[in-house]
Protein backbone atom coordinates (compact mmCIF):
# COMPACT_ATOMS: atom_id res chain seq x y z
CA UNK A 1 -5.74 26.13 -19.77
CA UNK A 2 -7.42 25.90 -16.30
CA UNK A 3 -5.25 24.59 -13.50
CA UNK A 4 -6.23 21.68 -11.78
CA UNK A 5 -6.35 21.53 -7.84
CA UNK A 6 -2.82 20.25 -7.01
CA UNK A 7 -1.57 22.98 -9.57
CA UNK A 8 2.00 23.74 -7.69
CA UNK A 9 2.88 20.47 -6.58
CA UNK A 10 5.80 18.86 -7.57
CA UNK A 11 6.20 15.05 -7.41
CA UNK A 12 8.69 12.44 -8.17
CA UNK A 13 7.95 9.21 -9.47
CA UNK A 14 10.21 6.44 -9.51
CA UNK A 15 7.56 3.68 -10.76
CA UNK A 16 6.39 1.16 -13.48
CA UNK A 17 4.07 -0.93 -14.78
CA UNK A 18 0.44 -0.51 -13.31
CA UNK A 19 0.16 0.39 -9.50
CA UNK A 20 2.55 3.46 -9.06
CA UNK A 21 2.03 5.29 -12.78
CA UNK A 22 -2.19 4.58 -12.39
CA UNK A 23 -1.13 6.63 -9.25
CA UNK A 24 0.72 9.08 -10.72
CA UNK A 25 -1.72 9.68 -13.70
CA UNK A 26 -4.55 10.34 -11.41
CA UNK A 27 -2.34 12.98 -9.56
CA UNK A 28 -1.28 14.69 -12.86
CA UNK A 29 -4.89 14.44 -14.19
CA UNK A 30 -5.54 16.58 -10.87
CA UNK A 31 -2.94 19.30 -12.06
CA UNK A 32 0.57 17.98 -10.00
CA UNK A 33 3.67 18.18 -12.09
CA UNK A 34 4.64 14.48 -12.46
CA UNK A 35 8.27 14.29 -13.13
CA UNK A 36 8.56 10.56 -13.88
CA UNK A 37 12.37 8.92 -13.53
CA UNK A 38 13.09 6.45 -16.14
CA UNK A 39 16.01 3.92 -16.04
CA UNK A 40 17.75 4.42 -19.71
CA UNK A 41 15.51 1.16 -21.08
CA UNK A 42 12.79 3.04 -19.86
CA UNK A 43 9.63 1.67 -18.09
CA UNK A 44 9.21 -1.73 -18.94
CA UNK A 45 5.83 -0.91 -19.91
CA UNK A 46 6.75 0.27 -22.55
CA UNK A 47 8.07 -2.39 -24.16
CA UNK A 48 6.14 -5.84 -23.18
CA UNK A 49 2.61 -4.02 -23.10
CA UNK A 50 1.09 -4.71 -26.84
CA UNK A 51 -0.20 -3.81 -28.94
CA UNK A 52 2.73 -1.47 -30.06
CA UNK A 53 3.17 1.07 -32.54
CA UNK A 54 6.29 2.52 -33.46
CA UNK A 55 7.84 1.50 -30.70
CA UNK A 56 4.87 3.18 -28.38
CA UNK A 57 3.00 0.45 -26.31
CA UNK A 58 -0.90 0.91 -25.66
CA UNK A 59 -0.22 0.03 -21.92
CA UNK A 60 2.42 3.17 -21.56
CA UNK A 61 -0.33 5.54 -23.28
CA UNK A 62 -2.89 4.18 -20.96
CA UNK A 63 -1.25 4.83 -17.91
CA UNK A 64 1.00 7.52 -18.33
CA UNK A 65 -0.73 11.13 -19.54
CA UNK A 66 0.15 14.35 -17.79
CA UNK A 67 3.63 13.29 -17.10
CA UNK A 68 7.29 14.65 -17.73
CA UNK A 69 10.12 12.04 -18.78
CA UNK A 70 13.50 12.09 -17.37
CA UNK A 71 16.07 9.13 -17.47
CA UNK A 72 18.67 9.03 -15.10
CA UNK A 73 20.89 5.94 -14.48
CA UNK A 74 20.18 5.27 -10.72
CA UNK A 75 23.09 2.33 -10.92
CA UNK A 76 25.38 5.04 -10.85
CA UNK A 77 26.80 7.34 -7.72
CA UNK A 78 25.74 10.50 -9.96
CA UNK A 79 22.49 9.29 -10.64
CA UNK A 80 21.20 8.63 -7.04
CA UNK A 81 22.68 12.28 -6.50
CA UNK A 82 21.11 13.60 -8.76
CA UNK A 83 17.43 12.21 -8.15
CA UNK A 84 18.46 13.67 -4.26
CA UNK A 85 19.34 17.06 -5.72
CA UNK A 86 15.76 16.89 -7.40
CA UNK A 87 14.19 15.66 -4.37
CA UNK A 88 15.22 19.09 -2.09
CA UNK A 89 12.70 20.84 -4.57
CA UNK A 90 9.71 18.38 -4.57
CA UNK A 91 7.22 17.93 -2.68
CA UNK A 92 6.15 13.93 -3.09
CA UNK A 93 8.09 10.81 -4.21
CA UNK A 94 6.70 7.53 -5.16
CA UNK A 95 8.31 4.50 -5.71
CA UNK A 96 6.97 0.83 -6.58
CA UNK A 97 10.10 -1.64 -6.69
CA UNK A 98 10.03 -4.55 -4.09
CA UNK A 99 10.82 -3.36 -0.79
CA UNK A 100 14.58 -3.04 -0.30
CA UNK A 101 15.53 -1.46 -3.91
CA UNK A 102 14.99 1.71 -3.49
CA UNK A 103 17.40 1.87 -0.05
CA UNK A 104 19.94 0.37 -1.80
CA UNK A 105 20.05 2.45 -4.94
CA UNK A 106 20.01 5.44 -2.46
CA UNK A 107 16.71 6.68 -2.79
CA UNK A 108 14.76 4.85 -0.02
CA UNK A 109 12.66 7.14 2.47
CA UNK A 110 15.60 8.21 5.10
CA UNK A 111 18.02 8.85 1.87
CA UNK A 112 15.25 11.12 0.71
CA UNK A 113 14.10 12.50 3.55
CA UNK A 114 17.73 13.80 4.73
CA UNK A 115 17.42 16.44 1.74
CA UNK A 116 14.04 17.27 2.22
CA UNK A 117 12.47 16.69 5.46
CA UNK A 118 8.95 17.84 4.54
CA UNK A 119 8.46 15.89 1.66
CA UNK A 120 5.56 13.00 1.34
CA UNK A 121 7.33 9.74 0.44
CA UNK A 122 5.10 6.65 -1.10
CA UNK A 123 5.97 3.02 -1.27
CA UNK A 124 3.83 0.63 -2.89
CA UNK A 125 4.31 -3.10 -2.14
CA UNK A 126 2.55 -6.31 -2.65
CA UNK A 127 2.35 -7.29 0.90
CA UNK A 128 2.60 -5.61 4.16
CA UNK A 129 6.00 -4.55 6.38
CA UNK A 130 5.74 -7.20 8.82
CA UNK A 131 5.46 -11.45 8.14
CA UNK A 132 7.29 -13.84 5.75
CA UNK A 133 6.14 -12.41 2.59
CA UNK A 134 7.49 -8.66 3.86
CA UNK A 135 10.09 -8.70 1.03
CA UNK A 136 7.93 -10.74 -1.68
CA UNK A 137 7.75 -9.89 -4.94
CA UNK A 138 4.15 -9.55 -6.04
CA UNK A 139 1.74 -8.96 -9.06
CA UNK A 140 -1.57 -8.28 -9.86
CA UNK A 141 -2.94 -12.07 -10.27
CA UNK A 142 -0.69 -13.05 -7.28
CA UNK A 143 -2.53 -10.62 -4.95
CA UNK A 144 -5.96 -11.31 -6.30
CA UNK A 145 -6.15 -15.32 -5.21
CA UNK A 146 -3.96 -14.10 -2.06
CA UNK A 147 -7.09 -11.80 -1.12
CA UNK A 148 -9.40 -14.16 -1.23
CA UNK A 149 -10.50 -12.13 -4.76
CA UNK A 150 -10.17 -15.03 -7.26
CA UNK A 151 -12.14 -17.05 -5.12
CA UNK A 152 -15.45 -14.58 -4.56
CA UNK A 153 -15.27 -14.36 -8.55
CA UNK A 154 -15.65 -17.65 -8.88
CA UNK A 155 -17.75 -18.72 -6.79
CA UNK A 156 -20.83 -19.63 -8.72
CA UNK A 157 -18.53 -21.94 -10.79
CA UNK A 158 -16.93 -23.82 -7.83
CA UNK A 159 -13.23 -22.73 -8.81
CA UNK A 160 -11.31 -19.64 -8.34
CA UNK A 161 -11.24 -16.89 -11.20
CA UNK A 162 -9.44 -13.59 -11.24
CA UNK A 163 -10.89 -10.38 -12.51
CA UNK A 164 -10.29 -9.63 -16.12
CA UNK A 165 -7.80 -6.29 -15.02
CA UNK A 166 -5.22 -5.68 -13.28
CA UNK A 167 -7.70 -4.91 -10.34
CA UNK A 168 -5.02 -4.69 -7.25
CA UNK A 169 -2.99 -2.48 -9.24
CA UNK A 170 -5.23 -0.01 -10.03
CA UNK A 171 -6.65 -0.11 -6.55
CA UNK A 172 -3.47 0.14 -4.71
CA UNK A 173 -3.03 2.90 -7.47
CA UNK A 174 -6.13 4.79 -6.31
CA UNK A 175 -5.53 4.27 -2.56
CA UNK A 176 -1.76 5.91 -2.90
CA UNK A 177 -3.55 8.64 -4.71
CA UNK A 178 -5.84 9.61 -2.07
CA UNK A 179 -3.03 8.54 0.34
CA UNK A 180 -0.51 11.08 -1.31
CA UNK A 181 -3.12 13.95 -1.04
CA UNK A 182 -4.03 13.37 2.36
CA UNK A 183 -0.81 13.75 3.05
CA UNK A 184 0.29 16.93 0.99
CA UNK A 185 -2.31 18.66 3.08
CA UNK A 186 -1.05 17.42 6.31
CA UNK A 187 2.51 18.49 5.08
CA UNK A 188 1.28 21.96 3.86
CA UNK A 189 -0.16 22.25 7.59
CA UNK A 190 2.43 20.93 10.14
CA UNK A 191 5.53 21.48 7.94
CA UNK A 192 6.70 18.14 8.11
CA UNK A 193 6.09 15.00 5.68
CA UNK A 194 5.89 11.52 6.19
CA UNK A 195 6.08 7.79 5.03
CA UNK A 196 3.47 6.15 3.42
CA UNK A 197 3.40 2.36 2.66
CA UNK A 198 0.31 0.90 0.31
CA UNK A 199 0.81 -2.56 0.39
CA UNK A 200 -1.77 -4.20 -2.53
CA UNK A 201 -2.74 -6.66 -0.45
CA UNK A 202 -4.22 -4.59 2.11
CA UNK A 203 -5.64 -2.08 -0.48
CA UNK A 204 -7.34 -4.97 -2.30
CA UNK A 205 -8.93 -6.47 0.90
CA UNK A 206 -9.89 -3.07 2.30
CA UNK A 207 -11.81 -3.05 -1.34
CA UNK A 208 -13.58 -6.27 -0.61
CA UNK A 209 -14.60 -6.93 2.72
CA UNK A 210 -16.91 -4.35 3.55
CA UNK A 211 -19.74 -5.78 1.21
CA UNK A 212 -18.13 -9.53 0.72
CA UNK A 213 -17.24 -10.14 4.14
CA UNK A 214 -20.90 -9.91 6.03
CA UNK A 215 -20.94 -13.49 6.94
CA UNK A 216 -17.85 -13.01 8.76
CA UNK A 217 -18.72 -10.01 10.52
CA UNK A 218 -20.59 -10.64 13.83
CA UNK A 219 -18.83 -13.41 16.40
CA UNK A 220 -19.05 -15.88 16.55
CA UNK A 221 -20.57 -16.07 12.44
CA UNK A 222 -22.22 -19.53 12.60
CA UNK A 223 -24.66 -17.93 14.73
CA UNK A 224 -25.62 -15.64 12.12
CA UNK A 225 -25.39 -17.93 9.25
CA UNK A 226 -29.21 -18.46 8.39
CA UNK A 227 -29.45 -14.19 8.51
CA UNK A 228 -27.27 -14.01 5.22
CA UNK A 229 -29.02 -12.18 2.48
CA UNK A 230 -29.11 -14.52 -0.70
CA UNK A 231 -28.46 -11.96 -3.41
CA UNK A 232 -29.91 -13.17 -6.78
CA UNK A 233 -29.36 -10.01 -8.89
CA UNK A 234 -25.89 -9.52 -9.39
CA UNK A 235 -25.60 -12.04 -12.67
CA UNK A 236 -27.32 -10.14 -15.76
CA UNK A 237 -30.23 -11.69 -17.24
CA UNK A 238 -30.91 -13.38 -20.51
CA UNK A 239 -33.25 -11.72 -23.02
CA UNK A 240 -34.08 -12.66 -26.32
CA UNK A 241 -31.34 -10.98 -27.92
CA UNK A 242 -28.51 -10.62 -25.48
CA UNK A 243 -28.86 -9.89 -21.83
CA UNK A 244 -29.57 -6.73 -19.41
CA UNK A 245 -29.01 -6.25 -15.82
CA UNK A 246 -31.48 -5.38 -13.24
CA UNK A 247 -30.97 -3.96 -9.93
CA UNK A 248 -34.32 -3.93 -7.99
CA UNK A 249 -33.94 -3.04 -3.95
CA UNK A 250 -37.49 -1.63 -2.75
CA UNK A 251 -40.71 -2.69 -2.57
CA UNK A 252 -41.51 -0.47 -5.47
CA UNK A 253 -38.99 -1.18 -7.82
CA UNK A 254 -40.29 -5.08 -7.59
CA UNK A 255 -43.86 -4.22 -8.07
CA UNK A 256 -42.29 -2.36 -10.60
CA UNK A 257 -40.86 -5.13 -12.49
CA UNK A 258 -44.44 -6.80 -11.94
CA UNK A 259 -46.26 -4.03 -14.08
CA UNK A 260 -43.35 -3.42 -16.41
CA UNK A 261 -44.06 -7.09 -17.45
CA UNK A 262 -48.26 -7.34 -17.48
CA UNK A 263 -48.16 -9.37 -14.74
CA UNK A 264 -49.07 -6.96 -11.48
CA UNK A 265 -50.73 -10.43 -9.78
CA UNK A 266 -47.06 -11.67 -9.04
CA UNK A 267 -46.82 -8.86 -6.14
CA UNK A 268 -48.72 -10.81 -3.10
CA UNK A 269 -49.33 -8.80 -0.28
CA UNK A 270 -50.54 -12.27 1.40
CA UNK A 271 -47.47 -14.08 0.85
CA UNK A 272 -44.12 -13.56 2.64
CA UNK A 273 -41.75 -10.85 1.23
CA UNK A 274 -38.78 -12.92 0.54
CA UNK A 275 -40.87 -15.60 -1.07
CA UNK A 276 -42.47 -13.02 -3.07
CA UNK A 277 -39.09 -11.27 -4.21
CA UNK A 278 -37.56 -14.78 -5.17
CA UNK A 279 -40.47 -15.41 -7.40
CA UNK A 280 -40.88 -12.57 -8.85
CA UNK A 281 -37.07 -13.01 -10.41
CA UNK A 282 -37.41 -16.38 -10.92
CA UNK A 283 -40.69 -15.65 -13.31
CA UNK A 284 -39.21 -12.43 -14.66
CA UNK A 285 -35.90 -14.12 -15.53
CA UNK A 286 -38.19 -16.83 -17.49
CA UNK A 287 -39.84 -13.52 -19.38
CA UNK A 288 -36.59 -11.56 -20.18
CA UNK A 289 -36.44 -14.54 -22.55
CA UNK A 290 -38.95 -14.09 -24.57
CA UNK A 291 -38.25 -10.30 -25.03
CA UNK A 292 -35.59 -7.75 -26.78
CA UNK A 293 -32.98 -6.13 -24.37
CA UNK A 294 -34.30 -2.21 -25.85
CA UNK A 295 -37.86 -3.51 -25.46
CA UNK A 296 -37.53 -4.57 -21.58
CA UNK A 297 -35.00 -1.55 -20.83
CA UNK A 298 -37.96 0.54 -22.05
CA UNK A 299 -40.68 -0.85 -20.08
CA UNK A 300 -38.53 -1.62 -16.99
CA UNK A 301 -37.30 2.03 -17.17
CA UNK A 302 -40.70 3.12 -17.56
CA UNK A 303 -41.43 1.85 -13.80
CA UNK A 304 -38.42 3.37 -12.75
CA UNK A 305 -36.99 0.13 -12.22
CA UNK A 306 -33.41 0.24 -12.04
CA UNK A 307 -32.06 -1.30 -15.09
CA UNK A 308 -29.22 -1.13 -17.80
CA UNK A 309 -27.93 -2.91 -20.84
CA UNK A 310 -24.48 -5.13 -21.25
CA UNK A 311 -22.32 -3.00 -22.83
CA UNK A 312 -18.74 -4.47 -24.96
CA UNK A 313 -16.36 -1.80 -25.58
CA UNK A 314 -17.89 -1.53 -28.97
CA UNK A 315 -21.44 -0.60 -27.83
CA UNK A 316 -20.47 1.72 -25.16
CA UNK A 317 -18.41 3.57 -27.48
CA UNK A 318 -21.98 4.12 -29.37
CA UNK A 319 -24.06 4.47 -26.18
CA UNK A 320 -25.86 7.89 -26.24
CA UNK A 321 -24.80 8.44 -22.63
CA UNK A 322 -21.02 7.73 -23.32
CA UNK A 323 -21.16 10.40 -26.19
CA UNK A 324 -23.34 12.67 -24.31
CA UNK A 325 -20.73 13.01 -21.67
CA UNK A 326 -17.76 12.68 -23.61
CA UNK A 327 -16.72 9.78 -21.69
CA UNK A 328 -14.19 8.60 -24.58
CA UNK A 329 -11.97 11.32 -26.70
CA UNK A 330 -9.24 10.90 -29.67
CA UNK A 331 -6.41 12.89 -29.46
CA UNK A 332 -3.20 12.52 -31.56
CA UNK A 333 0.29 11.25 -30.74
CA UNK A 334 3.18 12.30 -32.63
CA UNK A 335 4.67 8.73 -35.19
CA UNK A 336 1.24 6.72 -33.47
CA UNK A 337 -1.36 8.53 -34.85
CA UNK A 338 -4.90 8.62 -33.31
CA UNK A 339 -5.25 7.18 -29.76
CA UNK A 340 -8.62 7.19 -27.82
CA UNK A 341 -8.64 7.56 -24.40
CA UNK A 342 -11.36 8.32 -21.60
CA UNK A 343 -11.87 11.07 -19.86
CA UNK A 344 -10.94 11.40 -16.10
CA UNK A 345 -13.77 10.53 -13.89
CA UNK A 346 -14.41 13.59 -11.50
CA UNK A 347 -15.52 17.35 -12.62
CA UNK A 348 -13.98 19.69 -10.77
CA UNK A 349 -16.43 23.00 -11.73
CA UNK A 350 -12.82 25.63 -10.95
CA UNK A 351 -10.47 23.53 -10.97
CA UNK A 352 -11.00 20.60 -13.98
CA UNK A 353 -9.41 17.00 -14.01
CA UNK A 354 -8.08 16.83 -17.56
CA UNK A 355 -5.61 15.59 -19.96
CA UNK A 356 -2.52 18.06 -20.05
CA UNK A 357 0.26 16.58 -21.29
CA UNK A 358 0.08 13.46 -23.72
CA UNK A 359 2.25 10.49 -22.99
CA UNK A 360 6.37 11.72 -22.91
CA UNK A 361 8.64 9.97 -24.88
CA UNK A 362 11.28 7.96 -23.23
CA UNK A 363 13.65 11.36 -21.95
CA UNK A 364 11.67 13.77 -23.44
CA UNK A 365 12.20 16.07 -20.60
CA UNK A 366 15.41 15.25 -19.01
CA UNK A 367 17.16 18.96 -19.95
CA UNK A 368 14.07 20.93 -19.44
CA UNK A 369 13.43 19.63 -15.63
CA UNK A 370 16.43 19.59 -14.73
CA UNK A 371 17.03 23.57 -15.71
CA UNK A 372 14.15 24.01 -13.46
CA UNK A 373 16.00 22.36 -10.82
CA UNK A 374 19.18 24.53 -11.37
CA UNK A 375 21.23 22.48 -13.38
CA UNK A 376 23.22 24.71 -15.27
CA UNK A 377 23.75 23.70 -19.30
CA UNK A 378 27.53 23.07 -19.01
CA UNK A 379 26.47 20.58 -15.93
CA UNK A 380 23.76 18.68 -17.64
CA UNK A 381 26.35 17.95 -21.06
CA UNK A 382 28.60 16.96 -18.26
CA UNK A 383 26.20 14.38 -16.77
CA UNK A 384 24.76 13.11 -20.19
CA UNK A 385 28.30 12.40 -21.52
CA UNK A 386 28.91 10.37 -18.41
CA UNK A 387 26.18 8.35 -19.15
CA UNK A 388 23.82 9.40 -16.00
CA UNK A 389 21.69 10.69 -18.16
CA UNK A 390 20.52 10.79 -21.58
């Protein structure tokens, strides 16, 4: 099996639910050995998350591929010792409790950097290091209507709605990712690490401002008010049998839409752009109607008008593209039987992004890692009938 590009890199993670394993999957999926550190009940993921199967939860299989399994009671002194003694041979450590936990268990950044001064050390948080809601703790919905979020998404509707995911999870997840690699490198170079800190909320409203914020840009905004483009072609359109969305931008692709539909007269040199545009969608919105979604994709397409239909997990699964690239694969897991999954995003042409290791099982690991990290076999039966590990 190919290695992937962080093939050689060791890392540490001391995280649940969504933000830090999402993290941590996308590192493995990149080749680094993920050695996650469980608590003996094990990641709470795996237990609320349903649907369940034999005691495996869908949420732990989603997030949690290409990862090692090692439980270690950090409530006790020979836990926190141990986790140290692992830390002098990694090379990154992630962590995702509320801020404070992890220094008192032992394991916070100075702890962890005494042993091992060049390692990379990520905290995730739901709010930044500084203000009243330093020490908060924070989830996913939380941090959506905090970031303003909740209330973009609902805007057409007059009331605040959050995003059907756990979208400032997975985006502090990606941001610690690239965070974590930037880093590596840096450490590989100077032969030092450092601290990280992704706070959610800043990840989240990094995500958003750049195209949401525009009328809030130039100062002071109210003089720019009556310059804000009114965008009419995010919502997807109604056809006769479902709906499609359409994504026109130039010139072209409008006059497209014009000829896709028999009705080229619609494009008006002699009238103003705008006024053309907005009645071009406002007529073709009253065609889609009377149409079939494959029928319109067809013509649309045809004009090289971008287009595309409204997929439900059911559809895509079927969509000639999806299968084409193999965007969705089954793979077994042992007492769970078949579990799809989807691929990882990026193709790497040497060194491939790919499934590994299937989800561990709770310890699976513990004796194997920590033989790698020296533990001799009289040692580990010593620190598993003590309770620090199992």
């Amino acid at each position: 099996m190919t290695d992937g590009p962080l093939a050689g890199f060791r890392i540490l993670d001391l995280t649940s639910v969504i933000s830090g394993p999402f993290c941590t999957m996308l590192l493995g999926d990149l080749g680094a050995d993920i050695i996650k550190i469980e608590a003996p009940e094990g990641d709470s993921l795996r237990t609320f998350s349903r649907p369940q199967k034999n005691g495996m939860s869908v949420g732990f299989l989603s997030f949690n591929r290409n990862k090692r399994s090692i439980v270690v009671d950090l409530q006790k002194d020979g836990g926190r010792d141990l986790v140290r003694r692992m830390a002098a041979r990694a090379d990154a450590f992630i962590e995702n409790n509320r801020p404070g936990v992890a220094d008192r268990l032992g394991v916070g950044y100075a702890d962890i950097r005494r042993v091992n001064h060049k390692i990379v050390y990520c905290s995730i948080s739901g709010f930044g290091p500084d203000g009243p809601n330093a020490n908060a703790p924070a989830y996913d919905p939380l941090i959506q209507g905090y970031s303003g979020l909740s209330h973009l998404q609902g805007a057409r509707i007059g009331r605040p709605m959050g995003v059907q995911m756990a979208m400032a999870d997975k985006i502090a997840g990606i941001t610690a990712a690239l965070c974590m690699v930037s880093a590596l490198h840096a450490a590989r170079n100077r032969g030092v690490g450092q601290y990280i800190r992704v706070p959610m909320l800043e990840a989240l409203i990094a995500f958003n401002f750049n195209d949401t914020g525009f009328p809030h840009v130039l100062q002071p905004p109210e003089e720019f008010k009556d310059q804000m483009p009114r965008s009419v072609t995010v919502e997807p359109f109604k056809t006769r049998d479902g709906y499609i969305s359409v994504g026109p931008l130039t010139d072209a692709q409008y006059r497209g839409i014009t000829v896709a539909l028999g009705h080229p007269e619609w494009w008006d040199e002699n009238v103003p752009r705008m006024e053309r545009v907005r009645a071009i969608l406002r007529n073709s919105a009253q065609l889609y109607q009377e149409r079939d979604s494959a029928e319109l994709l067809a013509a649309l397409a045809a004009q090289d008008v971008p287009c595309a239909p409204i997929h439900n997990y059911e559809s895509l699964f079927e969509d000639a593209d999806a299968i084409a690239n193999q965007i969705f694969f089954m793979y077994d897991y042992p007492g769970v039987g078949k579990v799809r999954a989807n691929r990882c995003a990026a193709r790497f042409s040497e060194t491939p992004m790919q499934m590994r290791r299937i989800p561990p099982r709770l310890g699976e690991h513990t004796e194997e890692v920590l033989r790698e990290c020296g533990l001799e076999r009289g040692e580990i039966e010593e620190l598993r009938s003590g309770g620090i590990i199992k």
